[in-house]
Protein backbone atom coordinates (compact mmCIF):
# COMPACT_ATOMS: atom_id res chain seq x y z
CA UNK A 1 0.00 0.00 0.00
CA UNK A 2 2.74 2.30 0.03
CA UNK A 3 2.14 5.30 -1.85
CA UNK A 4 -0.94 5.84 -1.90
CA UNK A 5 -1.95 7.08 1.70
CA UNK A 6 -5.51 8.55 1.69
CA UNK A 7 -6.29 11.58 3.72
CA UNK A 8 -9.36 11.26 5.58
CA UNK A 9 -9.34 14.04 8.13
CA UNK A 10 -10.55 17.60 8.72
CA UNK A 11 -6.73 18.73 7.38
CA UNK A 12 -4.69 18.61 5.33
CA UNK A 13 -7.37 16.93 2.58
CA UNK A 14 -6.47 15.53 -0.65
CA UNK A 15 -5.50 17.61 -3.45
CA UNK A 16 -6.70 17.47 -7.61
CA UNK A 17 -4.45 16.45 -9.62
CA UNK A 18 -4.50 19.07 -11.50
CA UNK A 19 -3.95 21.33 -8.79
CA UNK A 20 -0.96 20.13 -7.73
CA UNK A 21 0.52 19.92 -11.46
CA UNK A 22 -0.07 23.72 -10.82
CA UNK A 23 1.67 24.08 -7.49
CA UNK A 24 4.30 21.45 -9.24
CA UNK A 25 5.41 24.11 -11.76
CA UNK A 26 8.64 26.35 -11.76
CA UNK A 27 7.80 29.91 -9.44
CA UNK A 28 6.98 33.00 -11.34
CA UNK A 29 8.34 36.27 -10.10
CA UNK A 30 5.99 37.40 -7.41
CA UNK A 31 5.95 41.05 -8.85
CA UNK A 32 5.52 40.31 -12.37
CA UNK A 33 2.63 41.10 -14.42
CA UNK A 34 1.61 37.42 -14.75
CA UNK A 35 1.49 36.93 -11.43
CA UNK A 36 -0.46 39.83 -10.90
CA UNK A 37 -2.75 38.47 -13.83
CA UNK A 38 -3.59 35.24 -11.44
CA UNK A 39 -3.82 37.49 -8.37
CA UNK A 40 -6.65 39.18 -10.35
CA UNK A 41 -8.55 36.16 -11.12
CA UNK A 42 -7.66 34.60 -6.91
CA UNK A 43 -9.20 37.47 -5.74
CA UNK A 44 -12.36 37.74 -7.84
CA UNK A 45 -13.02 34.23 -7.18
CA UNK A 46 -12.17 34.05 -3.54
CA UNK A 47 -15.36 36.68 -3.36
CA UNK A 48 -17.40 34.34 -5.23
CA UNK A 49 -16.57 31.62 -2.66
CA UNK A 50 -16.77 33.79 -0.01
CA UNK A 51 -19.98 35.26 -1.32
CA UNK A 52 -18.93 38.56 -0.21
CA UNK A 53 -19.30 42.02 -2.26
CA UNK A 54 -15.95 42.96 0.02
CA UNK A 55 -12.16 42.50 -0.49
CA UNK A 56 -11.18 38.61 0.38
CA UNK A 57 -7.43 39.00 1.76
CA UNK A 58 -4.78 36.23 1.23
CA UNK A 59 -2.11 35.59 3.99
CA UNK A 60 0.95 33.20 3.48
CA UNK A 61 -0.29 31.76 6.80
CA UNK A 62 -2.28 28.63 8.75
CA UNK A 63 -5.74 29.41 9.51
CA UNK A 64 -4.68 30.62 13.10
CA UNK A 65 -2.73 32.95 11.12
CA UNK A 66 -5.87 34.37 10.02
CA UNK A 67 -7.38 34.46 13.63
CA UNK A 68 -4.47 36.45 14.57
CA UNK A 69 -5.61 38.73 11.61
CA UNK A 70 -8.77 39.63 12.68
CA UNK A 71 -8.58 40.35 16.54
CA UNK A 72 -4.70 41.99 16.09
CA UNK A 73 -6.49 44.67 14.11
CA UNK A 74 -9.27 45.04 15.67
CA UNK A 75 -8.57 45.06 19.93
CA UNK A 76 -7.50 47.76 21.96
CA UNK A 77 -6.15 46.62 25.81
CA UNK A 78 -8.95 46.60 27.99
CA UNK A 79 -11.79 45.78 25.21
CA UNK A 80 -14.22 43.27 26.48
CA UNK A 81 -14.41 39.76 24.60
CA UNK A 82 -17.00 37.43 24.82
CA UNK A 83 -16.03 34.25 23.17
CA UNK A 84 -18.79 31.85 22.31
CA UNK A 85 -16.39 27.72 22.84
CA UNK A 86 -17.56 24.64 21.27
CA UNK A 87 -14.19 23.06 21.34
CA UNK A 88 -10.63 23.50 20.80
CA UNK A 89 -10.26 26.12 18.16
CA UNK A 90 -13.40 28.40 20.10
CA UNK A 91 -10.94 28.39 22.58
CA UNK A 92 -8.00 29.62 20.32
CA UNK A 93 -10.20 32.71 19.73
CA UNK A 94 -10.30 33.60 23.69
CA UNK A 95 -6.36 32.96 23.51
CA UNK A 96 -5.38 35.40 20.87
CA UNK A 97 -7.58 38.01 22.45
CA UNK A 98 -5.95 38.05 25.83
CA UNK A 99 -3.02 38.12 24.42
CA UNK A 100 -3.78 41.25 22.89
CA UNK A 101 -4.98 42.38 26.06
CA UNK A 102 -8.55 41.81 26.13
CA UNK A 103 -10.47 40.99 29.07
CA UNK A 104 -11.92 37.90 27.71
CA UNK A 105 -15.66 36.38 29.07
CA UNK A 106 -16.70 32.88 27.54
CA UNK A 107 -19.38 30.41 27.34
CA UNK A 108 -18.81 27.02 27.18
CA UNK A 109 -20.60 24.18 26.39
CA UNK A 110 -19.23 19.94 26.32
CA UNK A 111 -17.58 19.00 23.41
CA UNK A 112 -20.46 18.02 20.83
CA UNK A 113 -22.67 20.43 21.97
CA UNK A 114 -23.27 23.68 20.06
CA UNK A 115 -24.18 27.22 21.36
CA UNK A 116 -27.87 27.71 22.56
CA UNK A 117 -29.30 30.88 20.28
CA UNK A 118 -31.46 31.76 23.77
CA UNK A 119 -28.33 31.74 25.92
CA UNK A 120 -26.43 34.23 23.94
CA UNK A 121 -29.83 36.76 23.78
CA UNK A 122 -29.64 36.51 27.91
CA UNK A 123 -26.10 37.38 28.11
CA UNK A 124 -26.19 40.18 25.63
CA UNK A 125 -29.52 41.53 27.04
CA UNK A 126 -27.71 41.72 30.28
CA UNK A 127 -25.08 43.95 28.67
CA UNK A 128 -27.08 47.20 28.87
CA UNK A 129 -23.76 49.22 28.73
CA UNK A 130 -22.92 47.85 25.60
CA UNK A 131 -19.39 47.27 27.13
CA UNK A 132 -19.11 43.65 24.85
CA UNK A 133 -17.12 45.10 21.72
CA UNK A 134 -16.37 41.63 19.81
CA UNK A 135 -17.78 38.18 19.85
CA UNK A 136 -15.76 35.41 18.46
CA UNK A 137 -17.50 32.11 17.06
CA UNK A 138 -16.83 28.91 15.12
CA UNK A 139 -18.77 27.97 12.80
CA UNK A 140 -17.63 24.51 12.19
CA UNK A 141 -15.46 22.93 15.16
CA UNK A 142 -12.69 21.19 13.60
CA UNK A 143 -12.17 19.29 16.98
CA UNK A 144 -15.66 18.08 17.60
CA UNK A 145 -17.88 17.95 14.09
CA UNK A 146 -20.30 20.55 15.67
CA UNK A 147 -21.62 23.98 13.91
CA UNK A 148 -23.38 26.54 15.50
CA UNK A 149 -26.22 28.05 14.26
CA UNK A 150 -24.11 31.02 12.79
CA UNK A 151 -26.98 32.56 11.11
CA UNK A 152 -28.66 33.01 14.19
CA UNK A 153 -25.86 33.37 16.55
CA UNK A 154 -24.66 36.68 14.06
CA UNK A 155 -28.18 38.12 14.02
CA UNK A 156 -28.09 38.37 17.80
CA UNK A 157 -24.66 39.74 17.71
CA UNK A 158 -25.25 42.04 14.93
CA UNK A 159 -28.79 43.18 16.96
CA UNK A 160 -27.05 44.33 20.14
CA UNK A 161 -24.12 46.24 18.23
CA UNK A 162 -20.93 44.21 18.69
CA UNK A 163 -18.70 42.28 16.14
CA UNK A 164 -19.08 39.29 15.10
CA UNK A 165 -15.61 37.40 14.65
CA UNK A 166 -16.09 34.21 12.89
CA UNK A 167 -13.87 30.84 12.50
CA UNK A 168 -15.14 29.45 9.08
CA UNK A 169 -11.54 27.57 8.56
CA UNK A 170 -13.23 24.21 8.09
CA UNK A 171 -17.07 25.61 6.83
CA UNK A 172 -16.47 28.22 3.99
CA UNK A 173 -16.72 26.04 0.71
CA UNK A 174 -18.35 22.89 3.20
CA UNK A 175 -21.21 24.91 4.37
CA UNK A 176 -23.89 27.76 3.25
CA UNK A 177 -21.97 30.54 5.22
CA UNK A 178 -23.03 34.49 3.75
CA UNK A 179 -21.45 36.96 5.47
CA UNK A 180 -23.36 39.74 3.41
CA UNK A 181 -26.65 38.41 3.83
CA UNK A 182 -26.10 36.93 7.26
CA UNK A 183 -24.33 39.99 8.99
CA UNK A 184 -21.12 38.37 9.95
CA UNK A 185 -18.14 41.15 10.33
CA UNK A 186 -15.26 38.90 9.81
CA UNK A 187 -15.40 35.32 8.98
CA UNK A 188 -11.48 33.83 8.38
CA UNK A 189 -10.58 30.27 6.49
CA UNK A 190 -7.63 28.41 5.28
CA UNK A 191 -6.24 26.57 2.21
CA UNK A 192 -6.17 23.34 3.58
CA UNK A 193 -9.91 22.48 3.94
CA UNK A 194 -12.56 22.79 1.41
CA UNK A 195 -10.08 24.93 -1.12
CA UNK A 196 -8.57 21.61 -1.85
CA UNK A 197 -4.87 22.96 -2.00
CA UNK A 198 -2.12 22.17 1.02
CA UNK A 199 -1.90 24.12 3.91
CA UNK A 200 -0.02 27.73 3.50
CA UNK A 201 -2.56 30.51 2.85
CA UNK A 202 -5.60 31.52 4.97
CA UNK A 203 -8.23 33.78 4.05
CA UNK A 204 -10.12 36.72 5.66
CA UNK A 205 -13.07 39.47 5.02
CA UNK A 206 -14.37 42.04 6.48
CA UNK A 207 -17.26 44.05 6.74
CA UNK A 208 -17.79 48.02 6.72
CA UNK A 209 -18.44 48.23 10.30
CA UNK A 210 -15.39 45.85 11.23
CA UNK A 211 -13.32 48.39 9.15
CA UNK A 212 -14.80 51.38 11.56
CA UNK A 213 -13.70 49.35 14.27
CA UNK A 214 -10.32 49.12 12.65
CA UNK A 215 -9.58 52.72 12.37
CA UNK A 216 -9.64 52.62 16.10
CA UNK A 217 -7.32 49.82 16.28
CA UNK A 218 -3.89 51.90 18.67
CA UNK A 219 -1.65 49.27 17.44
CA UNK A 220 -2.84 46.84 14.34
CA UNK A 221 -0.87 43.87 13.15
CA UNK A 222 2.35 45.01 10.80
CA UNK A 223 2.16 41.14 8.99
CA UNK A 224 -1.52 40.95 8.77
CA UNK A 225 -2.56 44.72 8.72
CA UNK A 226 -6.23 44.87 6.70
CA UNK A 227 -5.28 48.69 4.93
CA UNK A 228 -1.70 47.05 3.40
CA UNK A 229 -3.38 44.00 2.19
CA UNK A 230 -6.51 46.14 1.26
CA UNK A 231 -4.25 48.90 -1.44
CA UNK A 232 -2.41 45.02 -2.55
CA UNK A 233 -5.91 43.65 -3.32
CA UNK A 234 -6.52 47.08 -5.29
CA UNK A 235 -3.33 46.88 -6.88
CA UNK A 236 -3.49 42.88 -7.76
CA UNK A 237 -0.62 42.58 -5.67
CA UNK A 238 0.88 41.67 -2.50
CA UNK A 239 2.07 43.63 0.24
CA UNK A 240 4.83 40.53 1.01
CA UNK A 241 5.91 37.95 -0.57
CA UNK A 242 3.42 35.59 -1.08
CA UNK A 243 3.14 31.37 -1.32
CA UNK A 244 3.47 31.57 -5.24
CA UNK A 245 3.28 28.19 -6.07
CA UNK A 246 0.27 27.66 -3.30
CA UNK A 247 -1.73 30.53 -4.97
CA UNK A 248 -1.26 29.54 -8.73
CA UNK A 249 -2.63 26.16 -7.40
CA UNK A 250 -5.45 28.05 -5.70
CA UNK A 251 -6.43 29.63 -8.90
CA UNK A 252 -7.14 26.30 -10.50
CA UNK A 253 -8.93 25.00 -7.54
CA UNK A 254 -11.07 27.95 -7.52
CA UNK A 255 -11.79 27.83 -11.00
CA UNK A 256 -13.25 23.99 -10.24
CA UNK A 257 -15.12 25.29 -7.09
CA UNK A 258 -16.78 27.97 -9.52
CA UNK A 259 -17.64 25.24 -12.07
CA UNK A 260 -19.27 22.99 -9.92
CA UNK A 261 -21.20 26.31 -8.23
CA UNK A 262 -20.46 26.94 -5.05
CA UNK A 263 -24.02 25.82 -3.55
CA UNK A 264 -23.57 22.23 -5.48
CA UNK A 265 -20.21 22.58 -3.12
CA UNK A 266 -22.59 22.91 -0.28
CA UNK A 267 -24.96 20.25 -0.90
CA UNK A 268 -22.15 17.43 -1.78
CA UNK A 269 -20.39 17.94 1.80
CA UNK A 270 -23.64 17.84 3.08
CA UNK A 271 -24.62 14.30 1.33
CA UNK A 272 -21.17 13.15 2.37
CA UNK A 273 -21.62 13.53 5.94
CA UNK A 274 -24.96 12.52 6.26
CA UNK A 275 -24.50 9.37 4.56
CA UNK A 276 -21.66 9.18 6.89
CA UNK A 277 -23.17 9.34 9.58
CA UNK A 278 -26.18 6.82 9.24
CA UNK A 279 -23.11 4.27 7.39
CA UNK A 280 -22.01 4.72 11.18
CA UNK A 281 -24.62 4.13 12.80
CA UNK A 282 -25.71 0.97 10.79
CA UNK A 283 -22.82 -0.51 12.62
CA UNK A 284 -23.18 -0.11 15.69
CA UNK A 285 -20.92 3.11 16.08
CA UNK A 286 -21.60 6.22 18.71
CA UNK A 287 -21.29 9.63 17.16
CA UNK A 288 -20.31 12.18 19.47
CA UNK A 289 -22.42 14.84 18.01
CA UNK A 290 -25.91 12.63 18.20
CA UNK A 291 -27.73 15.58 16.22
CA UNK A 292 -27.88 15.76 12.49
CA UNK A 293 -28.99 19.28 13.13
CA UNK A 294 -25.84 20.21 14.80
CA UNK A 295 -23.45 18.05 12.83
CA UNK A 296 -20.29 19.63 10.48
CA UNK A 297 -20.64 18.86 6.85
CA UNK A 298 -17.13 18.59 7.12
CA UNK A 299 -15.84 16.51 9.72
CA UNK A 300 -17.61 13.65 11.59
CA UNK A 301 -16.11 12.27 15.37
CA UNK A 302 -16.55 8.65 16.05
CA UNK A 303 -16.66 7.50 19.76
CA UNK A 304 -14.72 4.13 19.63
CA UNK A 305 -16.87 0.99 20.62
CA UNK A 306 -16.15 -0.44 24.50
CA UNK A 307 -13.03 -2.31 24.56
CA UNK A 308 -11.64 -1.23 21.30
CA UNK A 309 -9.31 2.10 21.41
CA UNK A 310 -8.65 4.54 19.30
CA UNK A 311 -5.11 3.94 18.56
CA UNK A 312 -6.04 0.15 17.63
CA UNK A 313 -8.28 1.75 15.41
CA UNK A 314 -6.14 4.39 13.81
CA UNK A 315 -3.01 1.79 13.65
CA UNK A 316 -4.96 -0.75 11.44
CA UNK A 317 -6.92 1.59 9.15
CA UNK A 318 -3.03 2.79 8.58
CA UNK A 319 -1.50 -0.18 8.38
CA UNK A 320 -3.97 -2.81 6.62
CA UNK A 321 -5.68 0.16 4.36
CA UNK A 322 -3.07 3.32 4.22
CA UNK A 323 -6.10 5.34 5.25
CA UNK A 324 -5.57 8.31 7.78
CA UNK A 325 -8.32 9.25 10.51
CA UNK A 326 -7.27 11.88 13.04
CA UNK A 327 -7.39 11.29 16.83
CA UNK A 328 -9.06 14.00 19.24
CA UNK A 329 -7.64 16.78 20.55
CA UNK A 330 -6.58 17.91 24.65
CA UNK A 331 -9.07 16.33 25.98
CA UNK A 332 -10.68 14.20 23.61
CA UNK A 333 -7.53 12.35 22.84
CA UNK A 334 -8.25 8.57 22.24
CA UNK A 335 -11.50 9.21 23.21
CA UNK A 336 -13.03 9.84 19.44
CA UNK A 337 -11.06 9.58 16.22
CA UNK A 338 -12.45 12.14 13.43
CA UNK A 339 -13.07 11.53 9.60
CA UNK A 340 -12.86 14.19 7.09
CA UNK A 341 -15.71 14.63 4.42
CA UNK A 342 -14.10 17.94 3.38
CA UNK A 343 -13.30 19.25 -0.25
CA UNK A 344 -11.77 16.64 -2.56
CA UNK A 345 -13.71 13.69 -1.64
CA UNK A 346 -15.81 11.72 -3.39
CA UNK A 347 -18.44 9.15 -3.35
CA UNK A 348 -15.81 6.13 -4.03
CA UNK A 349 -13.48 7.41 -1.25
CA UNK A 350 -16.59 7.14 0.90
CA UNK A 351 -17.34 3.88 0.27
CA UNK A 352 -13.99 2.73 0.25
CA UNK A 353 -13.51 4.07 3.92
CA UNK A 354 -16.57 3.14 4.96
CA UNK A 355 -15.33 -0.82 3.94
CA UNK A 356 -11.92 -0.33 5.68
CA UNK A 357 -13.40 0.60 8.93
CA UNK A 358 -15.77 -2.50 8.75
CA UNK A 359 -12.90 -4.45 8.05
CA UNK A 360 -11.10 -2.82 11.18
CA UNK A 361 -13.72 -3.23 12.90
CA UNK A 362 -14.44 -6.75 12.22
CA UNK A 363 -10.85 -7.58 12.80
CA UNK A 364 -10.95 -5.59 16.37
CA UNK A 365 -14.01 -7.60 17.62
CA UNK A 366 -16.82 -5.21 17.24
CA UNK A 367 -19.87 -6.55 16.90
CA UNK A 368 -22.33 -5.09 13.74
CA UNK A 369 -24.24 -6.98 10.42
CA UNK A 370 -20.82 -7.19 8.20
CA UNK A 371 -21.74 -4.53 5.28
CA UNK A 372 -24.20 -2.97 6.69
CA UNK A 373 -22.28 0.22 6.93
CA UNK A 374 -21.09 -0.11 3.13
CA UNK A 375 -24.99 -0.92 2.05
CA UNK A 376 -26.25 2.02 4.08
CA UNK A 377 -23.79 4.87 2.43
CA UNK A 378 -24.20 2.97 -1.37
CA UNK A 379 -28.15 3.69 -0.35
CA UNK A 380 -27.90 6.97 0.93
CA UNK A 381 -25.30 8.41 -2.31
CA UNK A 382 -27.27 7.08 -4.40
CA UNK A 383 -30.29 8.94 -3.45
């Protein structure tokens, strides 16, 4: 099996072919005018994907990269922070801020569970000062498979007058996620989710009233400042030097994501992890979000059955398949192991990994109707 290792987690995902034939090619002067011909094209299609009538900005960065972007030009010490934590990278939000100096206020729920709509209203009702100036949000959390309601969540947010800072690293091209129409100030991604390219360039946009909020910024980002990357956008340019090879290979993939039409993108991850989902539950398996309603369309965590452990689990798919599933993270270490349905994959990869873990499975000692999980997603992409 050597050589041909499948990716399926929430990151890095596989890549086209095609893509990487891109990325494969000798570098082009990052100043010249065909570069600045493809920056042209990136940035009018990263709107499209984005669905955004405002500037899309490209950083040579991880997706935390891009979280750094937002709150490092947007908090002044002594702003107040609520951040809304469904997991791991909700979390990362709260982190960033305080290091920036903000006096940081969360709420938490268990890993799984998603934000209650009702629960933000009572906390921002309660703010009759209107002293909360930013609330951060995931949309999709990479280290449980839950998604808030972010349409709801923003409305609230947008209603009582602060910012709404959103994680959309593993939802933008996965999910429906309109930051026009939905109100959402700044919503940040990365490369190495639904874009389909490796990891190396994260994503962010911004609304008007973020950029207000901006302007008041004492002591914005140099790196990731919004008005240097805002003249480069204007200028089909770059205010630093820039992952050439990663963003010729972006144009391509955006070109396919444009094809296809970006709410065709939607609906596939969506088919993918629902038929996921009931494939695991045919056999017998415990998903740790239980809620369709509140599941990722992106990534999926898998509570391992009793007596069987993650690593056993991991170690065959691995060895006896090549296929990679991710552990959990902190916390939820060997406790769940996670499976990517997240841009590049297809039907036949999902019924191929659906078959190796019954296989694993089987092997382990787990006790399900052998192929039931492989009938069940067959059914269920076929419909």
């Amino acid at each position: 099996m050597n050589d041909k290792t499948f990716l399926m987690i929430p990151g890095p995902t596989p890549v086209p072919e095609r893509v990487l034939l891109e990325i494969a090619k000798h570098p082009i002067g990052h100043r010249s005018s065909e570069f600045s011909s493809i920056l042209e094209e990136v940035y009018a299609n990263l709107k499209y994907v984005f669905q955004t009538k405002n500037d899309v900005f490209m950083y040579t960065s991880s997706g935390t990269g891009a979280m750094c972007a937002a709150l490092e030009n947007l908090i002044n010490e002594g702003d107040k922070v609520l951040s809304l934590v469904i997991g791991n990278f909700g979390n990362r939000w709260a982190k960033i801020a305080e290091s920036r100096g903000a006096v940081v206020e969360k709420i938490e729920v268990q890993p799984g569970e998603v934000i209650d709509p009702a629960v933000l209203k009572k906390r921002l009702d309660e703010d009759i000062n209107k002293e909360i100036k930013i609330v951060t949000l995931t949309h999709s959390e990479t280290s449980t498979g839950a998604a808030n309601d972010i349409k709801a969540l923003c409305a609230l947010i947008k209603e009582h007058g602060a910012l709404s800072v959103v994680d959309g690293v593993t939802s933008v091209c996965a999910m429906p996620c309109k930051p026009d129409e939905w109100g959402i100030d700044v919503l940040i991604s990365g490369s190495q989710k639904g874009f389909m390219i490796p990891p190396g360039l994260a994503f962010l946009t911004a609304s008007e009233k973020a950029w207000k909020v901006y302007e008041q910024c004492k002591h914005p980002s140099f790196y990731f400042d919004w008005a240097a990357h805002k003249k480069s956008v204007q200028a089909n340019s770059t205010p630093f030097t820039p992952a050439v090879n990663l963003i010729a290979g972006l144009n391509v993939a955006l070109k396919m994501i444009k094809e296809e039409g970006i709410e065709n993108v939607n609906a596939r991850h969506k088919k993918h992890a629902m038929a996921l989902r009931k494939a695991l539950k045919a056999i017998n398996m415990k998903l740790l979000v239980e809620n369709d309603e509140n599941a990722s369309y992106a990534i999926t965590s898998i509570v391992p059955p009793e007596g069987i452990s993650v690593p056993e689990i991991r170690k065959a798919l691995k060895n006896d398949f090549d296929i990679v599933v991710a552990n959990g993270q902190n916390q939820l270490k060997d406790k769940i192991f996670r499976m990517g349905t997240l841009g590049f994959v297809c039907d036949r990869d999902l019924i191929a990994s659906v078959g190796a873990l019954e296989a694993v499975l089987y092997k382990l000692g787990h006790k399900f109707n052998l192929g039931d999980g492989v009938k069940t997603i067959i059914e269920e992409l076929s419909k």
